[in-house]
PDB file of N, CA and C in Angstrom:
ATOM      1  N   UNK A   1     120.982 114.636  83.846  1.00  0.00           N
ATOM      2  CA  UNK A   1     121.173 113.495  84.710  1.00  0.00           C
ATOM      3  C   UNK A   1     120.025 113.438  85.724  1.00  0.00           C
ATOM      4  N   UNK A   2     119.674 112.297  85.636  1.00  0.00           N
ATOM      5  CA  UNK A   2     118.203 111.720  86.804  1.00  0.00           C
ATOM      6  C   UNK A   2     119.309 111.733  88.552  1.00  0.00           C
ATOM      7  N   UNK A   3     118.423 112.419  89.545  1.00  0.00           N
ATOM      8  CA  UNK A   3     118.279 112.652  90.445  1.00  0.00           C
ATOM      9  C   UNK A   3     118.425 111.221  91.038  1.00  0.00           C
ATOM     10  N   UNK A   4     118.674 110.899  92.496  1.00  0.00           N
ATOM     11  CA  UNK A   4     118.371 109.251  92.604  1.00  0.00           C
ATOM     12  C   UNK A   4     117.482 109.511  93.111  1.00  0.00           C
ATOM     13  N   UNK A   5     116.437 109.992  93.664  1.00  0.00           N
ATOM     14  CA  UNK A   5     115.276 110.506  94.191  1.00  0.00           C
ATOM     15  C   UNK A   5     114.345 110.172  92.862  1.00  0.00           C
ATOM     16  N   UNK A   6     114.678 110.685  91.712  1.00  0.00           N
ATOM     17  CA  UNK A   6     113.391 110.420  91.215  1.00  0.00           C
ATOM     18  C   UNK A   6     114.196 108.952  90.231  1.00  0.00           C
ATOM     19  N   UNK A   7     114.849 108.842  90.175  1.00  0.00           N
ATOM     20  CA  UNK A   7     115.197 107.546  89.320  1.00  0.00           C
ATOM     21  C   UNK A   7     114.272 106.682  89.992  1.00  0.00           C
ATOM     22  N   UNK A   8     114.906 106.565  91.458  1.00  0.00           N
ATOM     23  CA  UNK A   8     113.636 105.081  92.152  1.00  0.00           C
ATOM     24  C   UNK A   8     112.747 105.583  92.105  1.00  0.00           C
ATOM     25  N   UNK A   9     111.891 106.315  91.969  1.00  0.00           N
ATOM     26  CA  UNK A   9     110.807 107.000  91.769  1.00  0.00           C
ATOM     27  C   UNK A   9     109.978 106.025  90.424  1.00  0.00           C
ATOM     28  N   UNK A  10     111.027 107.034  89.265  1.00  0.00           N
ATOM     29  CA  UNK A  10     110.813 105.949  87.990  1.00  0.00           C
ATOM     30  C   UNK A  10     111.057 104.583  88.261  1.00  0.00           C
ATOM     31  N   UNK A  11     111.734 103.987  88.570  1.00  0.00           N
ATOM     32  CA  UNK A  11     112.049 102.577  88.450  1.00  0.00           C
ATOM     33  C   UNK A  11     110.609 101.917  89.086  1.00  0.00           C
ATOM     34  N   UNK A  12     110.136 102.604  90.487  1.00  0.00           N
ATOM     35  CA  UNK A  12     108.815 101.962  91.139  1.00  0.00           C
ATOM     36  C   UNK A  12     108.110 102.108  90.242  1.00  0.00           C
ATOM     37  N   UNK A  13     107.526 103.223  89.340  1.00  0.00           N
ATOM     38  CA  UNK A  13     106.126 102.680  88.790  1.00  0.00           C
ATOM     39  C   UNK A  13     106.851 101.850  87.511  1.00  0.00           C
ATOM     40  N   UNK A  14     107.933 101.858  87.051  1.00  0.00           N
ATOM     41  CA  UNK A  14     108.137 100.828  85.959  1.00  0.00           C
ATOM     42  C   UNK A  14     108.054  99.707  86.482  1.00  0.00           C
ATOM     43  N   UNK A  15     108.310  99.186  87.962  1.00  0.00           N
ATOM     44  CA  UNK A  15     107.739  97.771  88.563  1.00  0.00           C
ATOM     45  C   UNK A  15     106.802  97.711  88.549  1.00  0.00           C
ATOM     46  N   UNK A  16     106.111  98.439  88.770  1.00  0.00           N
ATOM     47  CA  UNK A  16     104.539  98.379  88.846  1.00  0.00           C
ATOM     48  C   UNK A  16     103.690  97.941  87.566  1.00  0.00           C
ATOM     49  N   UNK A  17     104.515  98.608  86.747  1.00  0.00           N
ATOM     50  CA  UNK A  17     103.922  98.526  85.172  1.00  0.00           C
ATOM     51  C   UNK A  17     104.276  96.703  85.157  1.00  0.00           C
ATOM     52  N   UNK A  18     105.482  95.989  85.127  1.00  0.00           N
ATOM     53  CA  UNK A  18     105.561  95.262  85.247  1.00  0.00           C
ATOM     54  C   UNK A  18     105.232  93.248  85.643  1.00  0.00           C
ATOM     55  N   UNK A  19     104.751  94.491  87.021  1.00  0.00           N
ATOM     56  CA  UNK A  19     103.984  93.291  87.998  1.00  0.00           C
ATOM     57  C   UNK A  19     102.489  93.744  87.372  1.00  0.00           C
ATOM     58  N   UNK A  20     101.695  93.612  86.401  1.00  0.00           N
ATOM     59  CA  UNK A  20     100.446  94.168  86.007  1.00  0.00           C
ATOM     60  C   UNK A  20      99.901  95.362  86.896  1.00  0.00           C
ATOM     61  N   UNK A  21     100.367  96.024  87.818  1.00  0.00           N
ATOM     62  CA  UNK A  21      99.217  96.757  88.826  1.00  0.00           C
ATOM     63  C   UNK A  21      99.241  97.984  87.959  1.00  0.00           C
ATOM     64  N   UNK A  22      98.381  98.608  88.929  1.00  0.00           N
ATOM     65  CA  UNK A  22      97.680  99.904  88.399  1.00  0.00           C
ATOM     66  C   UNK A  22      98.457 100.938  88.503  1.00  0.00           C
ATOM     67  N   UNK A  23      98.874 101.579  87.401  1.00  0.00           N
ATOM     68  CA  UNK A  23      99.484 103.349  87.429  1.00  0.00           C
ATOM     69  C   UNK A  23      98.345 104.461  86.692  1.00  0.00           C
ATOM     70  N   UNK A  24      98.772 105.239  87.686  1.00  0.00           N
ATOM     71  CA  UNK A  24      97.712 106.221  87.631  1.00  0.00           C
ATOM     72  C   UNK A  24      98.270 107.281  86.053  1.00  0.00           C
ATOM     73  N   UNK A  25      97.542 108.108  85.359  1.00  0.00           N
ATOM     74  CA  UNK A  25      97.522 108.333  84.594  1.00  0.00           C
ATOM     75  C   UNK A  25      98.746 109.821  84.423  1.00  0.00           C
ATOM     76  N   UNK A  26      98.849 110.404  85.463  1.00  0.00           N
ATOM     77  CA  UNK A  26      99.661 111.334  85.748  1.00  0.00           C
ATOM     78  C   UNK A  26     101.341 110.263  86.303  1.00  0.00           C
ATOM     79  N   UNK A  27     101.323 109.420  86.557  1.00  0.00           N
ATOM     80  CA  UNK A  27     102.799 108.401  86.771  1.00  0.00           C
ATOM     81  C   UNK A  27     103.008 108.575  85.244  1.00  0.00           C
ATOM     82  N   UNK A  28     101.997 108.020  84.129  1.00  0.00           N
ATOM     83  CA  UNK A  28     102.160 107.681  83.030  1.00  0.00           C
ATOM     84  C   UNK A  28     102.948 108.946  82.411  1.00  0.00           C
ATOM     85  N   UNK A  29     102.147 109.879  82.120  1.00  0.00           N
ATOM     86  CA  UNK A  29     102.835 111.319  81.677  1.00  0.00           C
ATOM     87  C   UNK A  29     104.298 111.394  82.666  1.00  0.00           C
ATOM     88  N   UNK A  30     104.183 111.676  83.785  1.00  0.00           N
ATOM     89  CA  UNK A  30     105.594 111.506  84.008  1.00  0.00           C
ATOM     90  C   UNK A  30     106.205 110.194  83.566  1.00  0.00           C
ATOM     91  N   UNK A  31     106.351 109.064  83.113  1.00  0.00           N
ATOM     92  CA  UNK A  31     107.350 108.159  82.794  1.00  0.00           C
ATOM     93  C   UNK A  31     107.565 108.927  81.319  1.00  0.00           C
ATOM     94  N   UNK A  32     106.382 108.786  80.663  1.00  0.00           N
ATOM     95  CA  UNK A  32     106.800 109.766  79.163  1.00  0.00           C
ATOM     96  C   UNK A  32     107.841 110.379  78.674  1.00  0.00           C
ATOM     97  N   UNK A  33     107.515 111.967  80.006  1.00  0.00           N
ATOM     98  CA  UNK A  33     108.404 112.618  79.837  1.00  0.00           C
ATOM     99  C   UNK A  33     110.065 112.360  79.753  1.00  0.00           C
ATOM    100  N   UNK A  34     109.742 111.847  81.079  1.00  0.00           N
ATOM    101  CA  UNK A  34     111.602 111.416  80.834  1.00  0.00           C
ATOM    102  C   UNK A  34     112.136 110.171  79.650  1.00  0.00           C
ATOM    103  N   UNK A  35     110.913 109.203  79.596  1.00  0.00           N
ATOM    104  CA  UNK A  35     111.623 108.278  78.493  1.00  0.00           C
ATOM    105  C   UNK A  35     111.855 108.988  77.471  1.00  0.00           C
ATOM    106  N   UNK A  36     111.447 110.314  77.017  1.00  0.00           N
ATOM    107  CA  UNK A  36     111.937 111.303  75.720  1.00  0.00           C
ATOM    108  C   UNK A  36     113.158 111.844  75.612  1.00  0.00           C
ATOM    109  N   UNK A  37     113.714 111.831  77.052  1.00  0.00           N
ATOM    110  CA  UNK A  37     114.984 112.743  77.103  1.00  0.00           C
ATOM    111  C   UNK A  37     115.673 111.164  77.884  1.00  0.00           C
ATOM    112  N   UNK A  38     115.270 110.136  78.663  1.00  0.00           N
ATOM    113  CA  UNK A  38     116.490 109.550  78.574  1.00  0.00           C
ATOM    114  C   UNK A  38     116.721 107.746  78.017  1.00  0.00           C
ATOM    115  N   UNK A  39     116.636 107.221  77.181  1.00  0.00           N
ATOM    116  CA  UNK A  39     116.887 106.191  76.217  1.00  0.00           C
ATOM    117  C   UNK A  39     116.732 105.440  77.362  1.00  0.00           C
ATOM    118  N   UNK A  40     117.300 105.116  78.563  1.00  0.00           N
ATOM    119  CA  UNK A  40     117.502 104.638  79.465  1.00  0.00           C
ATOM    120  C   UNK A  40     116.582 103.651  79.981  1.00  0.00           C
ATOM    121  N   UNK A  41     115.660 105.104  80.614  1.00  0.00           N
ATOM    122  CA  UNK A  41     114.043 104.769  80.968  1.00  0.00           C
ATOM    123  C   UNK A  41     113.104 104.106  79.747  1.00  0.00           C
ATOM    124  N   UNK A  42     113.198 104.675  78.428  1.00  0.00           N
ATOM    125  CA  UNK A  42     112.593 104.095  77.787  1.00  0.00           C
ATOM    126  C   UNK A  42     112.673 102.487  77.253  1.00  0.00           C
ATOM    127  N   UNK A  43     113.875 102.355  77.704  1.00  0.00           N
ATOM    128  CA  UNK A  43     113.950 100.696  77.802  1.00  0.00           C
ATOM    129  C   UNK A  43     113.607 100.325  78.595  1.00  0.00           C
ATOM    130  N   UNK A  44     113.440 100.509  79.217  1.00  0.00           N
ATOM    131  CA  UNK A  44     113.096  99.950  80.735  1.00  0.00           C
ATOM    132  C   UNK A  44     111.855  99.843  81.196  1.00  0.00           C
ATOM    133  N   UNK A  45     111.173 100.820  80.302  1.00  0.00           N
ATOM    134  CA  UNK A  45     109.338 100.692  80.263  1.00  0.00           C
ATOM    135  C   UNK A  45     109.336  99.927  78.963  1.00  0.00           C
ATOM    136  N   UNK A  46     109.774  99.607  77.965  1.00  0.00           N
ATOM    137  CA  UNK A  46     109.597  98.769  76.891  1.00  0.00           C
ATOM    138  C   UNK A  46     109.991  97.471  77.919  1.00  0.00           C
ATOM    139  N   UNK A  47     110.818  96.474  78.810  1.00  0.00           N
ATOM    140  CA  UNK A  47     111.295  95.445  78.828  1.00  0.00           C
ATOM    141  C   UNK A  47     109.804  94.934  80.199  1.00  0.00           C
ATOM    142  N   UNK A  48     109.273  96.312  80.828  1.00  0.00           N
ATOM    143  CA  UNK A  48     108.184  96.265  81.650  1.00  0.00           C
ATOM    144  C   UNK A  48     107.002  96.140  81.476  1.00  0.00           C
ATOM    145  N   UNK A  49     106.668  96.638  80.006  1.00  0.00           N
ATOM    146  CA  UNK A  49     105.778  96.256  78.983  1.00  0.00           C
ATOM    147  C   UNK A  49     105.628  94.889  79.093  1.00  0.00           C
ATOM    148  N   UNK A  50     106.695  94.332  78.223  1.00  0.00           N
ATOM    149  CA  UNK A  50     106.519  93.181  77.491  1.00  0.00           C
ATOM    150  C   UNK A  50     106.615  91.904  78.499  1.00  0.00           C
ATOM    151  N   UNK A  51     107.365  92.462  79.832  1.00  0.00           N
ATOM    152  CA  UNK A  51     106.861  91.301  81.097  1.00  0.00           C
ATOM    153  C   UNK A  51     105.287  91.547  81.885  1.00  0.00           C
ATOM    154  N   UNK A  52     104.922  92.460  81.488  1.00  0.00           N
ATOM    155  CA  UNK A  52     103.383  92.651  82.306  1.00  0.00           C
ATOM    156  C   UNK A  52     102.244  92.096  80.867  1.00  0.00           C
ATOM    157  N   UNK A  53     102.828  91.860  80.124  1.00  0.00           N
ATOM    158  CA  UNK A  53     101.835  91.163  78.853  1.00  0.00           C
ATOM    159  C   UNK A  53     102.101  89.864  79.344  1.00  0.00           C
ATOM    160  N   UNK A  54     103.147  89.147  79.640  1.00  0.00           N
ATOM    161  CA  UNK A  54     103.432  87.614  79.711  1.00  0.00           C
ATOM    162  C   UNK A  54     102.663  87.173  81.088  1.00  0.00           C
ATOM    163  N   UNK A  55     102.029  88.268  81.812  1.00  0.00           N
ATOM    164  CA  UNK A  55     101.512  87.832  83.027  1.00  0.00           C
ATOM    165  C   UNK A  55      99.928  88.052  82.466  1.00  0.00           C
ATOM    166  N   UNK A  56      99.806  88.266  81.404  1.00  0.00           N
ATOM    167  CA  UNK A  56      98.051  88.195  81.078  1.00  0.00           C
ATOM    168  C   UNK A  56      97.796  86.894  80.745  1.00  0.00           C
TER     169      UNK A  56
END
């Protein structure tokens, strides 16, 4: 179980990913990690994806 400390943690740079801005390459490895262990996050960077493409 995610911490709420680092959940908003995750959730900020998945906004970020979102709103097009810049994540640094070590945010990235950490979002990774946890989207491996929780389905959760990994939707959630897939739905942040595909809204930071519609802003190109």
């Amino acid at each position: 179980m995610l911490s709420t400390v680092t959940r908003r943690k995750l959730e900020l740079i998945i906004s970020r990913i979102s709103e097009g801005e810049e994540v640094s390459f070590q945010e990235r490895v950490e979002l990774h990690k946890f989207s491996l262990r929780y389905p959760m996050i990994a939707g959630k960077i897939s739905q942040a994806l595909e809204r930071g493409e519609k802003l190109v």
